[in-house]
N, C-alpha and C. Protein backbone atom coordinates (compact mmCIF):
# COMPACT_ATOMS: atom_id res chain seq x y z
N UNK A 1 0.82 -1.18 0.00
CA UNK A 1 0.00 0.00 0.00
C UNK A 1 0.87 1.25 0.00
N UNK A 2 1.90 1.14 0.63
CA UNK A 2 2.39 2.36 0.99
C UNK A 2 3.79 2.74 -0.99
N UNK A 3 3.92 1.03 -1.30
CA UNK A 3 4.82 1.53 -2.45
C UNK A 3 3.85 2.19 -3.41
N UNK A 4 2.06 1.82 -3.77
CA UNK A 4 1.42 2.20 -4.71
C UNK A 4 1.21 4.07 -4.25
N UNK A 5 1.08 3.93 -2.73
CA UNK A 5 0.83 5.50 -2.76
C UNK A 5 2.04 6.47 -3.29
N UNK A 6 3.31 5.64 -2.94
CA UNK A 6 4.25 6.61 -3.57
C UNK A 6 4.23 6.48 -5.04
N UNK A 7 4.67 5.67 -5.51
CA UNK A 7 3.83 5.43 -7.19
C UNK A 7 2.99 6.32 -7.58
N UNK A 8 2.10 6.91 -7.03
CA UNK A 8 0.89 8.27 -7.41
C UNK A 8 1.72 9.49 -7.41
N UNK A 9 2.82 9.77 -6.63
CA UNK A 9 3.36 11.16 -6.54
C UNK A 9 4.24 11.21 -6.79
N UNK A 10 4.90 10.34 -7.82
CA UNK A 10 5.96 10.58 -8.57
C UNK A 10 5.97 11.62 -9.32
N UNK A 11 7.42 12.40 -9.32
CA UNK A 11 7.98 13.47 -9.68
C UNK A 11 8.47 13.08 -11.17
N UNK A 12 8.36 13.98 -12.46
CA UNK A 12 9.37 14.41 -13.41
C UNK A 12 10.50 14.74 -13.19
N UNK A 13 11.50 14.25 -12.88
CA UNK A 13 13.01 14.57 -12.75
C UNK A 13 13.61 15.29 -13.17
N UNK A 14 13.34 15.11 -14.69
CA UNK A 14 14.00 15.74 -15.78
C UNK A 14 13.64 17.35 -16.34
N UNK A 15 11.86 17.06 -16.00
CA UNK A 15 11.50 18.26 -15.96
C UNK A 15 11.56 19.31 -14.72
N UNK A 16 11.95 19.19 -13.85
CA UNK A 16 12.48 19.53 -12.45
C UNK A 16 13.95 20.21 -12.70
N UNK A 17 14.36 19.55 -13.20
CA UNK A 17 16.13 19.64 -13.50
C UNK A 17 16.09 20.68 -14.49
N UNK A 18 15.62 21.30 -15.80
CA UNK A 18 15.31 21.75 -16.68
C UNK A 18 15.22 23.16 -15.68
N UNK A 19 14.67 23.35 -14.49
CA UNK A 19 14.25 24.21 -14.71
C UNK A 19 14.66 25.13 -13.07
N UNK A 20 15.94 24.21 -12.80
CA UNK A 20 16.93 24.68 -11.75
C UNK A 20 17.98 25.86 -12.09
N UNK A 21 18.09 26.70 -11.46
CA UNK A 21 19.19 27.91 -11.67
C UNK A 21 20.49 26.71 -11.98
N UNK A 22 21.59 27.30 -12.27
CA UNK A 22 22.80 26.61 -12.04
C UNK A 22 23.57 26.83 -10.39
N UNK A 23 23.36 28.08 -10.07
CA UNK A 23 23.41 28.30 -8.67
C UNK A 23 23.06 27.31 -7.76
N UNK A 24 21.66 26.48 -7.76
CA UNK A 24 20.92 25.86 -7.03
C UNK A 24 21.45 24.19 -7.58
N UNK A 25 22.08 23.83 -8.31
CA UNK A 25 22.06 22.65 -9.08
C UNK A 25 22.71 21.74 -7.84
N UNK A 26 23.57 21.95 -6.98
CA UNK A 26 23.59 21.20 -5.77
C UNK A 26 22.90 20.94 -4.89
N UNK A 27 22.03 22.02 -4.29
CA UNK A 27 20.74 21.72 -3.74
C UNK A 27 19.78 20.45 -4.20
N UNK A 28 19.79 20.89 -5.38
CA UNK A 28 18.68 19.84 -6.20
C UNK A 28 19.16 18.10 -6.36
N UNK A 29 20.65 18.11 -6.24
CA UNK A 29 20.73 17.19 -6.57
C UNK A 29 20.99 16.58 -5.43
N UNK A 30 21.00 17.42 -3.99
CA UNK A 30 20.87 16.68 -2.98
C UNK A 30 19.41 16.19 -2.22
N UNK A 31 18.61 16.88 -3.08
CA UNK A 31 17.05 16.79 -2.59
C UNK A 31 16.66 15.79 -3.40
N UNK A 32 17.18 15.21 -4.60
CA UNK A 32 17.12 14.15 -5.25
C UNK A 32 17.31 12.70 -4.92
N UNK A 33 18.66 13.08 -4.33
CA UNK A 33 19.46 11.52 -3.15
C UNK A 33 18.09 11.40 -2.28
N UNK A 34 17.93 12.25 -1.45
CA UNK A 34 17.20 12.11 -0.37
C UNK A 34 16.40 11.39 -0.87
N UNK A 35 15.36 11.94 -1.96
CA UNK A 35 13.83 11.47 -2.07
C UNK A 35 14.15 10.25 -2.53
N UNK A 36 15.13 10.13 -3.33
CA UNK A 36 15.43 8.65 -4.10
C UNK A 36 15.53 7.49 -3.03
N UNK A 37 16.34 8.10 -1.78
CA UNK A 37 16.83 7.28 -0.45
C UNK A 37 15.14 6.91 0.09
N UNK A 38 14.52 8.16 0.53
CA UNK A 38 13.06 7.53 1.32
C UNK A 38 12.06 7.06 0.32
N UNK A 39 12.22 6.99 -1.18
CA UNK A 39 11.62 6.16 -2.14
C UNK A 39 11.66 4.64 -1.97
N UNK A 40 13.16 4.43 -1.80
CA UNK A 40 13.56 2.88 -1.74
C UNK A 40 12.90 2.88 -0.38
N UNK A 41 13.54 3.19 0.54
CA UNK A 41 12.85 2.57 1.69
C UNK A 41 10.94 2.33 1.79
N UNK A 42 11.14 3.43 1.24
CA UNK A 42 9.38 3.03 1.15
C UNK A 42 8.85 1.82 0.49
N UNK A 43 9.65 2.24 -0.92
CA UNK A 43 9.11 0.75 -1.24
C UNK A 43 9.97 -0.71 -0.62
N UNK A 44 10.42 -0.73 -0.60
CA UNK A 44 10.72 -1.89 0.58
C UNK A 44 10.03 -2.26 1.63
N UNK A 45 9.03 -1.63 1.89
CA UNK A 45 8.16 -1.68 3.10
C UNK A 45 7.25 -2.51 2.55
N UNK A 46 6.52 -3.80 3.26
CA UNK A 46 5.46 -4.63 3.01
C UNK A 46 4.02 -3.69 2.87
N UNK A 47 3.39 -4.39 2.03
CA UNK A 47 2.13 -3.76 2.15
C UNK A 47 1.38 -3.79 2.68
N UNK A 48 1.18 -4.62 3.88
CA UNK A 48 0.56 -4.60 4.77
C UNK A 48 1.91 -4.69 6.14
N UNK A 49 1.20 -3.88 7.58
CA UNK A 49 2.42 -4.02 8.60
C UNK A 49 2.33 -5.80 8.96
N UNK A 50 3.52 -6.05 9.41
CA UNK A 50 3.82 -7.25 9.69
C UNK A 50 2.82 -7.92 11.41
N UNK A 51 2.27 -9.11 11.30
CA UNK A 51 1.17 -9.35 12.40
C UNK A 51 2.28 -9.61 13.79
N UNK A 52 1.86 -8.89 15.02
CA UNK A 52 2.52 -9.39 16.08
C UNK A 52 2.26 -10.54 16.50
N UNK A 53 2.48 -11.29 16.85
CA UNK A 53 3.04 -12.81 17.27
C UNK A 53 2.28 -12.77 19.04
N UNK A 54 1.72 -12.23 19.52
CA UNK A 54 1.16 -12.04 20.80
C UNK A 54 1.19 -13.92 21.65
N UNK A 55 0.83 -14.53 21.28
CA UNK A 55 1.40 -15.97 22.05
C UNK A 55 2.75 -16.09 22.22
N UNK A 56 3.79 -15.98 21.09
CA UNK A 56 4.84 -15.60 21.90
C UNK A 56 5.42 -14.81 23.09
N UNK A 57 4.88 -13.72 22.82
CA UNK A 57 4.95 -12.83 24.31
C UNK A 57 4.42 -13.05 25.34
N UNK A 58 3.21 -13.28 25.00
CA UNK A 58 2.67 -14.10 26.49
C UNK A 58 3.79 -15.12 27.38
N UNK A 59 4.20 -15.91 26.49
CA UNK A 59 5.04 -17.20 27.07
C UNK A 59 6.50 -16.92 27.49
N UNK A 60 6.74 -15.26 26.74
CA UNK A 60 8.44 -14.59 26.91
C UNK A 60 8.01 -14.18 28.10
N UNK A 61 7.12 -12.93 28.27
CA UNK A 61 6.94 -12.07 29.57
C UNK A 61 6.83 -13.08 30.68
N UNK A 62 7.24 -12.01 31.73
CA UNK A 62 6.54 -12.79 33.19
C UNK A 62 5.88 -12.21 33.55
N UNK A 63 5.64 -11.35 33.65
CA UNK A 63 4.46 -10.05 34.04
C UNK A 63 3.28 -10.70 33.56
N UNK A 64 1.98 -11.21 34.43
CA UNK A 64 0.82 -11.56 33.63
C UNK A 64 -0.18 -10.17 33.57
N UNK A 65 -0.99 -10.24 32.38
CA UNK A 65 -1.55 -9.45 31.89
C UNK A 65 -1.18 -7.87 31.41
N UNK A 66 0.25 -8.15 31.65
CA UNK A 66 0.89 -6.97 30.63
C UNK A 66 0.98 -7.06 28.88
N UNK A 67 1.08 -8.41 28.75
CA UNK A 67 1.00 -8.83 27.13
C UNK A 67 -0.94 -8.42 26.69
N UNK A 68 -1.49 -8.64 27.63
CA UNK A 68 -3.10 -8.50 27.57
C UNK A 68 -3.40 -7.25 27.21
N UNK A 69 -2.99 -5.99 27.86
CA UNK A 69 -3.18 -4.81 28.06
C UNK A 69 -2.33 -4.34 27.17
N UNK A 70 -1.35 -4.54 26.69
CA UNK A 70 -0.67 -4.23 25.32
C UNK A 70 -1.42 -4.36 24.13
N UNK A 71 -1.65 -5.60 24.01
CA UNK A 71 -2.84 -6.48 23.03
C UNK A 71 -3.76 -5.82 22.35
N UNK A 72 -4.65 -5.02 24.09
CA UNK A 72 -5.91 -4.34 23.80
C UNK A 72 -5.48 -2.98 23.56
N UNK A 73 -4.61 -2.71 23.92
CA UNK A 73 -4.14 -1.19 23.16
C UNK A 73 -3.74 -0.68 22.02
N UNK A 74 -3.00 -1.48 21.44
CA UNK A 74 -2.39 -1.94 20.21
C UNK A 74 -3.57 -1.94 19.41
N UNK A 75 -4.56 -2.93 19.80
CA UNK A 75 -5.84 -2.88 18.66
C UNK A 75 -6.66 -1.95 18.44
N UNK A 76 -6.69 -1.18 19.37
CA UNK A 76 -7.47 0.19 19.84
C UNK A 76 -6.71 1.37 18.72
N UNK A 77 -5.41 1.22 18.77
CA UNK A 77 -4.25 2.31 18.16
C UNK A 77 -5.23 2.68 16.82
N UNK A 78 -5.35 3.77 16.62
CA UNK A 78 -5.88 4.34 15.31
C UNK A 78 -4.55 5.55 15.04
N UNK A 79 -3.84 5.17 13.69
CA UNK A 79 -3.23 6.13 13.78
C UNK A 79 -3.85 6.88 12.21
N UNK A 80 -3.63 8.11 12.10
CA UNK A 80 -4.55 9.03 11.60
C UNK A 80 -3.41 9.32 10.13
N UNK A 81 -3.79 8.82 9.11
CA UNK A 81 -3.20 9.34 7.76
C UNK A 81 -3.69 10.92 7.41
N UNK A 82 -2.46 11.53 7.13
CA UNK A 82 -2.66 12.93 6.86
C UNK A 82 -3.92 12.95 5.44
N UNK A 83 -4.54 14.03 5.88
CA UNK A 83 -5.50 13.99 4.38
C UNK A 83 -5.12 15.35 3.22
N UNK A 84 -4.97 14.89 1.93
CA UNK A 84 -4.34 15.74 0.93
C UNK A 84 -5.20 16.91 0.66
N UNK A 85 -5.11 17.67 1.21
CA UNK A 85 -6.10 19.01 0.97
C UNK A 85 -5.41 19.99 0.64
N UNK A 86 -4.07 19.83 -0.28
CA UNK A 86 -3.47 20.65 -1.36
C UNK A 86 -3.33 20.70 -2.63
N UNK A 87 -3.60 19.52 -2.87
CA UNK A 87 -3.65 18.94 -4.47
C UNK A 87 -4.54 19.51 -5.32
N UNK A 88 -6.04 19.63 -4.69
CA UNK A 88 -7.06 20.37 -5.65
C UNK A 88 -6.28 21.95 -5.59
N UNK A 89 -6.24 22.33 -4.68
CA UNK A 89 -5.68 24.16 -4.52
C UNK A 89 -4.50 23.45 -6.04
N UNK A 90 -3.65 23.08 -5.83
CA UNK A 90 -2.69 23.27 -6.64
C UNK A 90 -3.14 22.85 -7.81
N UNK A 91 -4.09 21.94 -7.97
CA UNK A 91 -4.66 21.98 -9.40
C UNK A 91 -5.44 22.98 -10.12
N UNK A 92 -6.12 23.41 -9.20
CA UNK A 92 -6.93 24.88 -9.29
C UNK A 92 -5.92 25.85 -10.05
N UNK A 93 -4.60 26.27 -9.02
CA UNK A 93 -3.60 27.05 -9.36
C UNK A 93 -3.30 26.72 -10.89
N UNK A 94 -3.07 25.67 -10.91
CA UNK A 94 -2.10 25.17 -12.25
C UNK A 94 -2.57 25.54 -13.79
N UNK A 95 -4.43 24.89 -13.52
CA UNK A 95 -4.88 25.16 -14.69
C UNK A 95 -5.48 27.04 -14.56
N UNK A 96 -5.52 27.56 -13.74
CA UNK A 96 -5.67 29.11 -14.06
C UNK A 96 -3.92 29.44 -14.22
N UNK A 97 -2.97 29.02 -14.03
CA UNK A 97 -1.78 29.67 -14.81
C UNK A 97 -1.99 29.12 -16.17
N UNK A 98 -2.24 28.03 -16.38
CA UNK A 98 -2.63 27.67 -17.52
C UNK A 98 -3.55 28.22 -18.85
N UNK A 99 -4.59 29.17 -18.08
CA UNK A 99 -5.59 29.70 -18.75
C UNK A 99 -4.81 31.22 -19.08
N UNK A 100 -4.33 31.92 -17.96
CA UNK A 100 -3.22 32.86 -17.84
C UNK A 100 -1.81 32.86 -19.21
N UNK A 101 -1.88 31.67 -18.98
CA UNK A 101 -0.21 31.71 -20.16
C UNK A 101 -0.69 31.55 -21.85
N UNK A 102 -2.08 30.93 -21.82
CA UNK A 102 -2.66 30.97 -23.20
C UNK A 102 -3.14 32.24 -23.16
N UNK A 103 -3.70 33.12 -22.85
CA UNK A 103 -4.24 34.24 -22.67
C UNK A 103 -3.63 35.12 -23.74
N UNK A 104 -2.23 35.20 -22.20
CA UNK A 104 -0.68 35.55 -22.79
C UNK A 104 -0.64 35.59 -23.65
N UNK A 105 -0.43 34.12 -24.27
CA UNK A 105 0.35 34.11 -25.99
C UNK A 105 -0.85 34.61 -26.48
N UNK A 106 -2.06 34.54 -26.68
CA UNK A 106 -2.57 35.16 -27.31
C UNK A 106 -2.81 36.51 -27.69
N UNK A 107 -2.70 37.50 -26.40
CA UNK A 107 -2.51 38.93 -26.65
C UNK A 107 -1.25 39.15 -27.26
N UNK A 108 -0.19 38.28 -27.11
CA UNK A 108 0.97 38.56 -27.43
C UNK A 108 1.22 38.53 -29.24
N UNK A 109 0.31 37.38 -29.36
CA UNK A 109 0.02 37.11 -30.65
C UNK A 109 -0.51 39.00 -31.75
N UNK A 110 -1.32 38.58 -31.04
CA UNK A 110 -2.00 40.34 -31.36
C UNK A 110 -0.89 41.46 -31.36
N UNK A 111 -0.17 41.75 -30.35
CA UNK A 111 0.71 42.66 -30.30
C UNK A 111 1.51 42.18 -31.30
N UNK A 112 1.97 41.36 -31.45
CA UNK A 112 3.32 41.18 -32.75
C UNK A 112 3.06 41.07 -33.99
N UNK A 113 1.53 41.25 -34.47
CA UNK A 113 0.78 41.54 -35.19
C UNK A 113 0.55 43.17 -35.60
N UNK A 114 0.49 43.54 -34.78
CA UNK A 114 0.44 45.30 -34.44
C UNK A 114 1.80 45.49 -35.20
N UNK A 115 3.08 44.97 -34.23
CA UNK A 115 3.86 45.35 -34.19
C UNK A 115 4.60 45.20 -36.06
N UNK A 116 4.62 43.95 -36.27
CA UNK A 116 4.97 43.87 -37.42
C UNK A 116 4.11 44.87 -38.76
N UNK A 117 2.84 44.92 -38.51
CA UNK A 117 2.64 46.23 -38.85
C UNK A 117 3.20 47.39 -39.44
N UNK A 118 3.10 48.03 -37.81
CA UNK A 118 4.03 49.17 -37.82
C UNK A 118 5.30 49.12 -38.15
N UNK A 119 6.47 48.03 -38.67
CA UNK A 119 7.78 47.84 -38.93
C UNK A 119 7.13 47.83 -40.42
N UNK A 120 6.36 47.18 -41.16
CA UNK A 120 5.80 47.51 -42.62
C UNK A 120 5.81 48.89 -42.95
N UNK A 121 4.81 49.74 -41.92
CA UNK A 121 4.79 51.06 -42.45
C UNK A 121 6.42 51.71 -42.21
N UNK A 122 7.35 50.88 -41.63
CA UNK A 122 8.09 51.72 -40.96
C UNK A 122 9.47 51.54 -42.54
N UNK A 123 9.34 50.51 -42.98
CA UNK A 123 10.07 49.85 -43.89
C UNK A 123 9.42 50.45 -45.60
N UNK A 124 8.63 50.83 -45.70
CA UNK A 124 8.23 51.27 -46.51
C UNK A 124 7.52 52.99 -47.06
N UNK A 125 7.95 53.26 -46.06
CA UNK A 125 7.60 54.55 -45.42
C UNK A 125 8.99 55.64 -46.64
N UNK A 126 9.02 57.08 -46.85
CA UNK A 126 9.60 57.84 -47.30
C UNK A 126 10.86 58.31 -46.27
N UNK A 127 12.06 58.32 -46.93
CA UNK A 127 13.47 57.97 -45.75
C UNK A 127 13.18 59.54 -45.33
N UNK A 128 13.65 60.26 -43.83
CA UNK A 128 13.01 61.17 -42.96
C UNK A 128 13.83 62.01 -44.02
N UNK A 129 14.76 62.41 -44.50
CA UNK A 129 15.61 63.14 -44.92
C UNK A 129 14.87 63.74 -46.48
N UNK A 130 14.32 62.73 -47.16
CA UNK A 130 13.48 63.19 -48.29
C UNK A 130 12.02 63.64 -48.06
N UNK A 131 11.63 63.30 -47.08
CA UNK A 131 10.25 64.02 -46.61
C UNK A 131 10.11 65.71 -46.35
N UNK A 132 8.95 65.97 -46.91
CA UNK A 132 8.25 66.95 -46.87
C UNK A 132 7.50 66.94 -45.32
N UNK A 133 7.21 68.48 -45.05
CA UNK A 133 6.57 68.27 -43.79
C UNK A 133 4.79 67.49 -43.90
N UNK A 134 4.61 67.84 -45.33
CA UNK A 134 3.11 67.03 -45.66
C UNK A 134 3.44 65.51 -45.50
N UNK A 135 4.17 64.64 -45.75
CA UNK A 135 4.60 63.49 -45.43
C UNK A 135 4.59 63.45 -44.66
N UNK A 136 5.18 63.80 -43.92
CA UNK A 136 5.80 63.70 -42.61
C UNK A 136 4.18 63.41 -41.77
N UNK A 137 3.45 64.83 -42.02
CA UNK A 137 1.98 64.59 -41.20
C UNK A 137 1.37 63.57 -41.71
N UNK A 138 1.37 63.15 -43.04
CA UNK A 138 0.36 61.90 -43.35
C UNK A 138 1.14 60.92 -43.01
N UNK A 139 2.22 60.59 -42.65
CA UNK A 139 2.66 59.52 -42.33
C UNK A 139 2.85 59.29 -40.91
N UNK A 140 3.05 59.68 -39.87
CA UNK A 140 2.49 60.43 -38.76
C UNK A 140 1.45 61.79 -38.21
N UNK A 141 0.01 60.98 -38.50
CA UNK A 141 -1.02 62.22 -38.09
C UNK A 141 -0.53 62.68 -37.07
N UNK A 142 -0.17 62.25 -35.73
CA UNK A 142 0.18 62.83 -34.57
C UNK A 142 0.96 64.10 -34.19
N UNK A 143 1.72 64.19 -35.89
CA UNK A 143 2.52 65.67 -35.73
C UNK A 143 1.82 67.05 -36.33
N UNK A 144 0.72 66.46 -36.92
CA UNK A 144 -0.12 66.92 -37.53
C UNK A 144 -0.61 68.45 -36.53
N UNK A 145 0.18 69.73 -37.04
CA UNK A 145 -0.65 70.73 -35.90
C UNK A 145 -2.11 71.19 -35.91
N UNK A 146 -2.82 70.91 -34.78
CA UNK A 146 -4.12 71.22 -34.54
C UNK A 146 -4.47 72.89 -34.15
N UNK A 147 -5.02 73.37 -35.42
CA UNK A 147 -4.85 74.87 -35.24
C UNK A 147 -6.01 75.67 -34.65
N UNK A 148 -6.97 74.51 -34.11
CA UNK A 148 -8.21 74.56 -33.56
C UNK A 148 -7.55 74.76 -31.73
N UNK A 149 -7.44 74.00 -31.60
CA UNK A 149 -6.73 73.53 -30.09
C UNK A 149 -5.07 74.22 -30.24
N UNK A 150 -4.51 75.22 -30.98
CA UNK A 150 -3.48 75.78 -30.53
C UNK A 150 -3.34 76.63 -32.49
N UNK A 151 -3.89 77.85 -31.80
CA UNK A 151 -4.28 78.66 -33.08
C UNK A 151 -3.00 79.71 -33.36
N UNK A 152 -2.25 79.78 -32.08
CA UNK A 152 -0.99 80.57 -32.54
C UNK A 152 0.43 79.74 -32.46
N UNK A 153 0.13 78.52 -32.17
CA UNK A 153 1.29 77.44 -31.97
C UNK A 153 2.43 78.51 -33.07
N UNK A 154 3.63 78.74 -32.56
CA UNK A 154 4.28 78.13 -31.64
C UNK A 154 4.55 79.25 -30.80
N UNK A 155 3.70 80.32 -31.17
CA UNK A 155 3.70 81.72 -30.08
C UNK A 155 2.62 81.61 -29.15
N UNK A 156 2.58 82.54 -27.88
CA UNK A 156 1.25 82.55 -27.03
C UNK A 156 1.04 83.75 -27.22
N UNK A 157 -0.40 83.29 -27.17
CA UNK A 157 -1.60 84.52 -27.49
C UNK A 157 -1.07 85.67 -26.56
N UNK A 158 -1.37 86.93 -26.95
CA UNK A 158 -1.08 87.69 -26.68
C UNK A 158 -1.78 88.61 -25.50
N UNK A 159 -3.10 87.88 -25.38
CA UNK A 159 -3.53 87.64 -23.56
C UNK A 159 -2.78 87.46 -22.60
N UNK A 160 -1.69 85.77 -22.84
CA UNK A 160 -1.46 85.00 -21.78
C UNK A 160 -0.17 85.71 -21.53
N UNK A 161 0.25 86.49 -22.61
CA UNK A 161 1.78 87.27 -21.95
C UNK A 161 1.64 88.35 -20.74
């Protein structure tokens, strides 16, 4: 029982390793020994615990009814397996980074779309040196002066002096 549960939470190694600083690459590869070390031992462990032998003890001890009262305690023993109440959170997590990183590429998609674009107009555009200032505005409206919204550009009205 206990080798199948570890069997369920097996780790990617490789993808683990992939994705270690080089700084940290000793760390990792000592957290590796370890798990590898309490892997084996685990699995080496029977799958069921091994049955106590209680007639023997009876007949070893001299103490009567200490093997008895062991017996009944022992059977009583409930010991309490931790319960996994991180796995959904982290699955939760995983597939919203998941939904997050497609998102991503997708706006990203869009932007480099934009972008290549604007390197078209930018590549095909009149070189700055042969441009006219009429070019210049149709090829950038933005320089375009607005004589509505600044009627004496590049003097001030003769109020504000």
């Amino acid at each position: 029982m206990a080798a199948r549960r570890f069997a369920t939470k097996a780790l990617d190694w490789v993808a683990f390793a992939e994705r270690v600083p080089p700084n940290q690459r000793g760390m990792f590869n000592a957290l590796k020994t370890r798990s590898d070390a309490i892997g084996g031992k685990l699995a080496g462990l029977p799958e069921t615990p091994v049955k106590i032998d209680w007639a023997f003890y009876q007949g070893a001890v001299a103490r009567a009814g200490m093997v008895a009262e062991f017996e009944q305690k022992f059977s009583v023993l409930q010991i309490p397996e931790p319960v996994d109440t991180q796995t959904a959170l982290i699955d939760t997590q995983e597939a919203e980074a998941n939904k997050n990183a497609l998102a991503y590429a997708e706006e990203s998609k869009a932007r480099i779309a934009a972008y290549e674009a604007e390197l078209a107009k930018f590549q095909n555009m009149i070189p700055f040196d042969q441009m006219t200032i009429d070019d210049l505005n149709d090829t950038f409206p933005e320089t375009k002066l607005d004589k509505v919204k600044y009627p004496y550009w590049p003097h001030k009205p003769i109020a504000d002096l």
